[in-house]
PDB file of N, CA and C in Angstrom:
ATOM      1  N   UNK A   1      14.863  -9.668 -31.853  1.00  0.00           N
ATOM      2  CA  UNK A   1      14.901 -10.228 -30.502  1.00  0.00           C
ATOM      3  C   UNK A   1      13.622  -9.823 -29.759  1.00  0.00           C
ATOM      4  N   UNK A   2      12.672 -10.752 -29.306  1.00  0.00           N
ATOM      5  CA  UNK A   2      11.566 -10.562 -28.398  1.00  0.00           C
ATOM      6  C   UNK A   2      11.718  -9.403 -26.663  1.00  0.00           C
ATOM      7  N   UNK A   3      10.786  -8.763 -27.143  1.00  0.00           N
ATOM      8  CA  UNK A   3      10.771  -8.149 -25.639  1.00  0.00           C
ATOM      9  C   UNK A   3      10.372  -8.818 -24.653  1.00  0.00           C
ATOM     10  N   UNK A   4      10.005  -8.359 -23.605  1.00  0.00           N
ATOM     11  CA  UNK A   4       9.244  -9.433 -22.232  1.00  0.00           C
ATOM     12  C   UNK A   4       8.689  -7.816 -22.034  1.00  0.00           C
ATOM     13  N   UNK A   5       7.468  -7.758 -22.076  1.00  0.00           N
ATOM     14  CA  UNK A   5       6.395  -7.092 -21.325  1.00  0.00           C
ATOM     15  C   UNK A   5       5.494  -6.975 -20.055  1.00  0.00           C
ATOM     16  N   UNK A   6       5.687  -6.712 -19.076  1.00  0.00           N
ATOM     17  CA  UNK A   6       4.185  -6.814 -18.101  1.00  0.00           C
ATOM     18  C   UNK A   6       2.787  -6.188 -18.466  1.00  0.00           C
ATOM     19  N   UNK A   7       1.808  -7.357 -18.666  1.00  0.00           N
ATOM     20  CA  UNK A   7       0.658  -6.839 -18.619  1.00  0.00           C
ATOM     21  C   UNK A   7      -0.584  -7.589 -17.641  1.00  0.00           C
ATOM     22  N   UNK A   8      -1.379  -6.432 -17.742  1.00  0.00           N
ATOM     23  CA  UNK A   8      -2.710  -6.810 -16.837  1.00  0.00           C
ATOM     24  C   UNK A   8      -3.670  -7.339 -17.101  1.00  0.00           C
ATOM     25  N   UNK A   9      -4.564  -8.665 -16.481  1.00  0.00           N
ATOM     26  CA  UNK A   9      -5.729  -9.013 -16.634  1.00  0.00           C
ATOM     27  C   UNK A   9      -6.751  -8.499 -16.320  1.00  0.00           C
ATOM     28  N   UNK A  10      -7.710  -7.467 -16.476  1.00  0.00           N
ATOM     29  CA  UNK A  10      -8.226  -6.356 -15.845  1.00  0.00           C
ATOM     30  C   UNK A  10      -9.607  -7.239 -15.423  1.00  0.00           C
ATOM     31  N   UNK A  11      -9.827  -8.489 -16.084  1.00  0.00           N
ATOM     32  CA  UNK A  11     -10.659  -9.156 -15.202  1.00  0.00           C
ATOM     33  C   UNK A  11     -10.533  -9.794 -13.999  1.00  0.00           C
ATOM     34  N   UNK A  12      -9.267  -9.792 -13.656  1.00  0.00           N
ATOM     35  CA  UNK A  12      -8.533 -10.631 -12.237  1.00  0.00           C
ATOM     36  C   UNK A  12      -8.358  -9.129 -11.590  1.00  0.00           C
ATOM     37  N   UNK A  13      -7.605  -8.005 -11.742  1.00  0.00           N
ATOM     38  CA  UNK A  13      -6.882  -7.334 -11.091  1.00  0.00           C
ATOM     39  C   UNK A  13      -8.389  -6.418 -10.134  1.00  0.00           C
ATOM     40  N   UNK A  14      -8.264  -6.190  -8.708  1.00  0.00           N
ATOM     41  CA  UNK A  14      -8.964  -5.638  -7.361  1.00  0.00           C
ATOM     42  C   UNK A  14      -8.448  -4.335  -7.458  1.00  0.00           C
ATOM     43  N   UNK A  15      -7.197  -3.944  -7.983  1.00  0.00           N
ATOM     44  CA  UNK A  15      -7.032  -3.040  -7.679  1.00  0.00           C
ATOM     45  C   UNK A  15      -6.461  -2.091  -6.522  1.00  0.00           C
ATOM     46  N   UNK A  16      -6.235  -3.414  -5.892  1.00  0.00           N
ATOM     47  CA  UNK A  16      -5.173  -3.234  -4.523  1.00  0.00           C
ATOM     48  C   UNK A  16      -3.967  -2.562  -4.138  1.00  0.00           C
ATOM     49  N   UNK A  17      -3.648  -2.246  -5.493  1.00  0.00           N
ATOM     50  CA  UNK A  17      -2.083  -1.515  -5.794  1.00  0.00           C
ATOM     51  C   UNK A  17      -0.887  -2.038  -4.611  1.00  0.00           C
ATOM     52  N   UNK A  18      -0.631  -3.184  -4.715  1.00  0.00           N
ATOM     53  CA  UNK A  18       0.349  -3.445  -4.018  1.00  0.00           C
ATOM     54  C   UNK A  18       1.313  -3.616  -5.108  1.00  0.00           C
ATOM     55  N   UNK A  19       1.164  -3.820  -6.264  1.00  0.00           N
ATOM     56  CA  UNK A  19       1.958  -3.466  -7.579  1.00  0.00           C
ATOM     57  C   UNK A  19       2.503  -2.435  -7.510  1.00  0.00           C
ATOM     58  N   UNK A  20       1.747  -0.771  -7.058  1.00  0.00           N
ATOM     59  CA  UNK A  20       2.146   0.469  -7.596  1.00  0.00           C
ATOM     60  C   UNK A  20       3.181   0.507  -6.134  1.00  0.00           C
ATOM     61  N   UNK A  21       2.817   0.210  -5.101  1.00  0.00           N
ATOM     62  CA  UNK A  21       3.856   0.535  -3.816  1.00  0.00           C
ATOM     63  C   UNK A  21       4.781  -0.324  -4.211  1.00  0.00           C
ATOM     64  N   UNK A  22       5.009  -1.411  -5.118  1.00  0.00           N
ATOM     65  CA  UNK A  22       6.149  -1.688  -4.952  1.00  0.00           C
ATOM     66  C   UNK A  22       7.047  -0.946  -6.179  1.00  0.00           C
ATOM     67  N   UNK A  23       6.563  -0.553  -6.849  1.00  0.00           N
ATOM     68  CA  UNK A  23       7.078   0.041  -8.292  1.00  0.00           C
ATOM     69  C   UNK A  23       6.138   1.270  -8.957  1.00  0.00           C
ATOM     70  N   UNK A  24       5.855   2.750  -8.455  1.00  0.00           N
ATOM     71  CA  UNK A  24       4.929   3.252  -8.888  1.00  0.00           C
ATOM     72  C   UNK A  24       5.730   4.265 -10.013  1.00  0.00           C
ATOM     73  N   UNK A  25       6.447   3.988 -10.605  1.00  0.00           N
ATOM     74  CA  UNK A  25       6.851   4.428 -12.366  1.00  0.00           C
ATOM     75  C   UNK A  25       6.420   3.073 -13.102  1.00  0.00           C
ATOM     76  N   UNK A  26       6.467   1.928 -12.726  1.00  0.00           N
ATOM     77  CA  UNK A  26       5.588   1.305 -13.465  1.00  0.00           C
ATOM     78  C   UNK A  26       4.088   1.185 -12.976  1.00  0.00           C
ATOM     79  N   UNK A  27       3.918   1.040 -12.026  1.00  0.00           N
ATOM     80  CA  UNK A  27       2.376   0.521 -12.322  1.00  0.00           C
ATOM     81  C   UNK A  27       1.425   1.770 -11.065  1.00  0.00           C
ATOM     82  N   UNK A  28       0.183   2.258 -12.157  1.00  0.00           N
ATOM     83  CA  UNK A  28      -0.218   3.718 -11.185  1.00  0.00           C
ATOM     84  C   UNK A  28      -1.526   3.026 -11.083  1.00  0.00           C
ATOM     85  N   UNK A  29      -1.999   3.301  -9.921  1.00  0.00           N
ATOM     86  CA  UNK A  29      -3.776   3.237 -10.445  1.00  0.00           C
ATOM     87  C   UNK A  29      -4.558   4.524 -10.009  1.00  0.00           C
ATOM     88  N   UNK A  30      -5.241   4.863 -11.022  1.00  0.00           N
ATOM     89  CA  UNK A  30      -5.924   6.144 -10.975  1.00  0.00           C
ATOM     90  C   UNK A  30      -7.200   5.865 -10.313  1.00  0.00           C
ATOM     91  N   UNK A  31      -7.705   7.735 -10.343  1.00  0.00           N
ATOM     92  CA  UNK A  31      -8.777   7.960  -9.039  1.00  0.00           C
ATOM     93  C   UNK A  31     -10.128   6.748  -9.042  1.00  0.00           C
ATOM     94  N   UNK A  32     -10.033   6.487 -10.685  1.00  0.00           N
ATOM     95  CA  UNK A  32     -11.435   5.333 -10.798  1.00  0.00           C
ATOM     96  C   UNK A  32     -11.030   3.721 -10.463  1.00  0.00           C
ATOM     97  N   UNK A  33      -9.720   3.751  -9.627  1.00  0.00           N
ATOM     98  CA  UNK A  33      -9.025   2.162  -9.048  1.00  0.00           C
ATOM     99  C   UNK A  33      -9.196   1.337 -11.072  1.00  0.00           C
ATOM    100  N   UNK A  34      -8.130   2.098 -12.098  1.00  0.00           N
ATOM    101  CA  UNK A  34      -7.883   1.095 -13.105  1.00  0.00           C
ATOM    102  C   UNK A  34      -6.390   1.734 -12.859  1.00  0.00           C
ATOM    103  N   UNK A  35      -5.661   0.168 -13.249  1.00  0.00           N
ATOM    104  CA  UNK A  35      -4.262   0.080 -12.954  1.00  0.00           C
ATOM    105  C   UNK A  35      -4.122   0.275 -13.961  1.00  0.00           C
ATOM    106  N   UNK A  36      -2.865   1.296 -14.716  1.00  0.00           N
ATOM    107  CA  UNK A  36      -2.306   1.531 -15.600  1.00  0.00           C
ATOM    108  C   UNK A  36      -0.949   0.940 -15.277  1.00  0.00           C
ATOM    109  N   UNK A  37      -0.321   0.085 -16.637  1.00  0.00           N
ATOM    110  CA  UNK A  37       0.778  -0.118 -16.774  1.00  0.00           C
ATOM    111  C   UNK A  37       1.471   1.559 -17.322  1.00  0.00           C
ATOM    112  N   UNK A  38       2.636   2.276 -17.011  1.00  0.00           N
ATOM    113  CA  UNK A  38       3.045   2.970 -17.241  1.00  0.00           C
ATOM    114  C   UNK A  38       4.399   2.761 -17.970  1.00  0.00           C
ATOM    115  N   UNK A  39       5.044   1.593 -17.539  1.00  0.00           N
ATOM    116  CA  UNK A  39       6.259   1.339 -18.675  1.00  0.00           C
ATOM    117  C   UNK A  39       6.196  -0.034 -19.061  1.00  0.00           C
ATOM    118  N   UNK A  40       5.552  -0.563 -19.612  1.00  0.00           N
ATOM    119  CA  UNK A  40       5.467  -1.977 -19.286  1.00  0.00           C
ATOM    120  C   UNK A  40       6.551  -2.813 -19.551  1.00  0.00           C
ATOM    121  N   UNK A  41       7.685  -2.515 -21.042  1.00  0.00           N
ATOM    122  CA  UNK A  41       8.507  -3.244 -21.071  1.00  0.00           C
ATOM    123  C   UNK A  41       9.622  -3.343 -19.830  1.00  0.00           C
ATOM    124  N   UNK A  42      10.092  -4.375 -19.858  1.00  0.00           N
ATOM    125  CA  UNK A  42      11.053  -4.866 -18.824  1.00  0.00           C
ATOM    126  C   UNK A  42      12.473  -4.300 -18.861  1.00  0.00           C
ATOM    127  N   UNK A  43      13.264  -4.220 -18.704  1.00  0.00           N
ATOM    128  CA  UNK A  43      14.205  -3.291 -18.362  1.00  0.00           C
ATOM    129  C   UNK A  43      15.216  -3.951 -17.230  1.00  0.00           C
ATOM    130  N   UNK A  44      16.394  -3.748 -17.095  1.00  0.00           N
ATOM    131  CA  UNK A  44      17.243  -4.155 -16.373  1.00  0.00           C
ATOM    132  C   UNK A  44      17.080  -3.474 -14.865  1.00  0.00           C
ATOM    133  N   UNK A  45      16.334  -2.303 -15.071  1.00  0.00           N
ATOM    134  CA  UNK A  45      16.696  -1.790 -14.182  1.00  0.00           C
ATOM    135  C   UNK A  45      14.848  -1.629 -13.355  1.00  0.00           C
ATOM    136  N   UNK A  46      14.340  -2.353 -14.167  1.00  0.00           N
ATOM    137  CA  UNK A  46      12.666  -2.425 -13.583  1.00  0.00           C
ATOM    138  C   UNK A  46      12.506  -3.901 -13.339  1.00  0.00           C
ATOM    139  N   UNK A  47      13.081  -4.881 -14.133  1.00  0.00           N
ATOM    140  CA  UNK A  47      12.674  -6.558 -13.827  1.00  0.00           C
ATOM    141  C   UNK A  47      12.579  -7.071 -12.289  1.00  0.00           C
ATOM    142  N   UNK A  48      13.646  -7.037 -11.579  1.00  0.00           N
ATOM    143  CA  UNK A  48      13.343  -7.277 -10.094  1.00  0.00           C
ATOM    144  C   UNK A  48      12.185  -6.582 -10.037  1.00  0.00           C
ATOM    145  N   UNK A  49      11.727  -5.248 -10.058  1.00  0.00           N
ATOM    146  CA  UNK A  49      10.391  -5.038  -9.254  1.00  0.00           C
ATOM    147  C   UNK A  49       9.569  -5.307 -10.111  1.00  0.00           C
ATOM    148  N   UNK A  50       8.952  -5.901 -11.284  1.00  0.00           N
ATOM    149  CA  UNK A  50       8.492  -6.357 -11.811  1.00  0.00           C
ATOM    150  C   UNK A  50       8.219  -7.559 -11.627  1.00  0.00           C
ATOM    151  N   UNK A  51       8.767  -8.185 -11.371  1.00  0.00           N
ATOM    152  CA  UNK A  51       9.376  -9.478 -11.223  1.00  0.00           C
ATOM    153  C   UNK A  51       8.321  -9.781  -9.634  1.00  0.00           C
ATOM    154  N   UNK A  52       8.614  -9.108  -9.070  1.00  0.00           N
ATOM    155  CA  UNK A  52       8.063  -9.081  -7.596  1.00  0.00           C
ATOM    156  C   UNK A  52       6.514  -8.950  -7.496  1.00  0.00           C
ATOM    157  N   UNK A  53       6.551  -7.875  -8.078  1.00  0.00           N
ATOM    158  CA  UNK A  53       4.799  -7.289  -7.948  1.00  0.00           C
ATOM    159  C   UNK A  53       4.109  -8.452  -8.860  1.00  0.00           C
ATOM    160  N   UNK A  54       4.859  -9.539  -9.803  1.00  0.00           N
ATOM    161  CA  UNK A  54       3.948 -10.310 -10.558  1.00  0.00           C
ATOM    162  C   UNK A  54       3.404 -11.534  -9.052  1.00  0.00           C
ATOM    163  N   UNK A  55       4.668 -11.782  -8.869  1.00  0.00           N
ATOM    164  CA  UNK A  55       4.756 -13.040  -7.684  1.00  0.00           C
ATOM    165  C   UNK A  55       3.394 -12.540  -6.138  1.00  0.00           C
ATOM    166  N   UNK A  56       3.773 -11.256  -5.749  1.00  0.00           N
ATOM    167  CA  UNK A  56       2.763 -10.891  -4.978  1.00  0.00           C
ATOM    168  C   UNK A  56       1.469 -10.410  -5.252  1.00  0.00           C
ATOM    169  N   UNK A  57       1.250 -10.184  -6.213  1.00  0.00           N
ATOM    170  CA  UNK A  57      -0.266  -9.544  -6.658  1.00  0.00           C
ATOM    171  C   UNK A  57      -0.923 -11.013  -6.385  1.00  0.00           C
ATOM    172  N   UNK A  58      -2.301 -10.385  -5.438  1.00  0.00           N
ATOM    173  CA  UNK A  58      -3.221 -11.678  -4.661  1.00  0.00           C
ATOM    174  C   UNK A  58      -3.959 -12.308  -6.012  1.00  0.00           C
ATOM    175  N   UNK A  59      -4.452 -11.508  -6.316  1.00  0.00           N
ATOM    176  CA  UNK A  59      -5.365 -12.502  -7.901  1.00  0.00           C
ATOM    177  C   UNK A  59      -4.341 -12.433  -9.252  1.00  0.00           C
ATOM    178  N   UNK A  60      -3.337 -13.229  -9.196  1.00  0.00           N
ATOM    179  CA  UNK A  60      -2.262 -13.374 -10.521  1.00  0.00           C
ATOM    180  C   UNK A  60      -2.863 -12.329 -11.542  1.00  0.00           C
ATOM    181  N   UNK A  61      -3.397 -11.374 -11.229  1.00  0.00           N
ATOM    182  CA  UNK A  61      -3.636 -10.743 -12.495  1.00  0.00           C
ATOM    183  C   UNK A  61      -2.478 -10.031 -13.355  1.00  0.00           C
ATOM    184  N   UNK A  62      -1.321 -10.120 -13.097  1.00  0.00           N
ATOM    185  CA  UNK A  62      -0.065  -9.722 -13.682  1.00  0.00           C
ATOM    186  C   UNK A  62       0.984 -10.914 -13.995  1.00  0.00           C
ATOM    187  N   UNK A  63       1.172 -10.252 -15.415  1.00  0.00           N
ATOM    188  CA  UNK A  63       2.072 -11.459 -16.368  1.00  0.00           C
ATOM    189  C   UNK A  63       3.090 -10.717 -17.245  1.00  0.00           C
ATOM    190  N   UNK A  64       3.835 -12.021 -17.671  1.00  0.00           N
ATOM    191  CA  UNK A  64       4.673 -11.335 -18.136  1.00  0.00           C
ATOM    192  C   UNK A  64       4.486 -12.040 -19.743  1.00  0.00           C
ATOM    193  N   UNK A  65       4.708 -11.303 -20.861  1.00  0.00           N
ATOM    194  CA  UNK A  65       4.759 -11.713 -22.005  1.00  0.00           C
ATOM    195  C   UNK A  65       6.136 -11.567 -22.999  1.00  0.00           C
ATOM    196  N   UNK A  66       6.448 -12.119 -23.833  1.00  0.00           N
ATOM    197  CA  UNK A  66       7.198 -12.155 -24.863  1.00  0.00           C
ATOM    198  C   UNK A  66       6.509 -10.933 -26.005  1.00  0.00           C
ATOM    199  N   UNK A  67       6.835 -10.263 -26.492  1.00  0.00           N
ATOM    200  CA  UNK A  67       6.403  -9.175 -27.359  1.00  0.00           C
ATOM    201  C   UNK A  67       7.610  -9.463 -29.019  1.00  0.00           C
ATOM    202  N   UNK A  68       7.096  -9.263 -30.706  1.00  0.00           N
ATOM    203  CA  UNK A  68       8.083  -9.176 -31.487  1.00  0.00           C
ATOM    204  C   UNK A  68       8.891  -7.906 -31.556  1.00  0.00           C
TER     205      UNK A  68
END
């Protein structure tokens, strides 16, 4: 059964962390502004905010993928 993953386009993403305020066990960005995914698979109990931070991040640089 396929996972669903969040990952980053690190050529789109500013670095704005409005990702990490909305969810910062998943998504951190460190002192040099690169966003680390920290859990990326999806989860019942992470998808809503996942889910969210994809829809609001200003340059779509966050997606969601199918994983085997």
């Amino acid at each position: 059964m396929p996972k669903r993953q969040v990952v980053v386009d690190y050529g789109l993403c500013e670095a704005n962390a409005i990702c990490m305020g909305i969810n910062a066990e998943v998504f951190d960005l460190d002192d040099d502004d690169t966003l680390h995914i920290l859990k990326p698979d999806i989860t019942p109990e992470t998808e809503r905010d996942i889910l969210e931070a994809v829809r609001r991040c200003p340059r779509q640089a966050l997606s969601i993928v199918e994983t085997d």
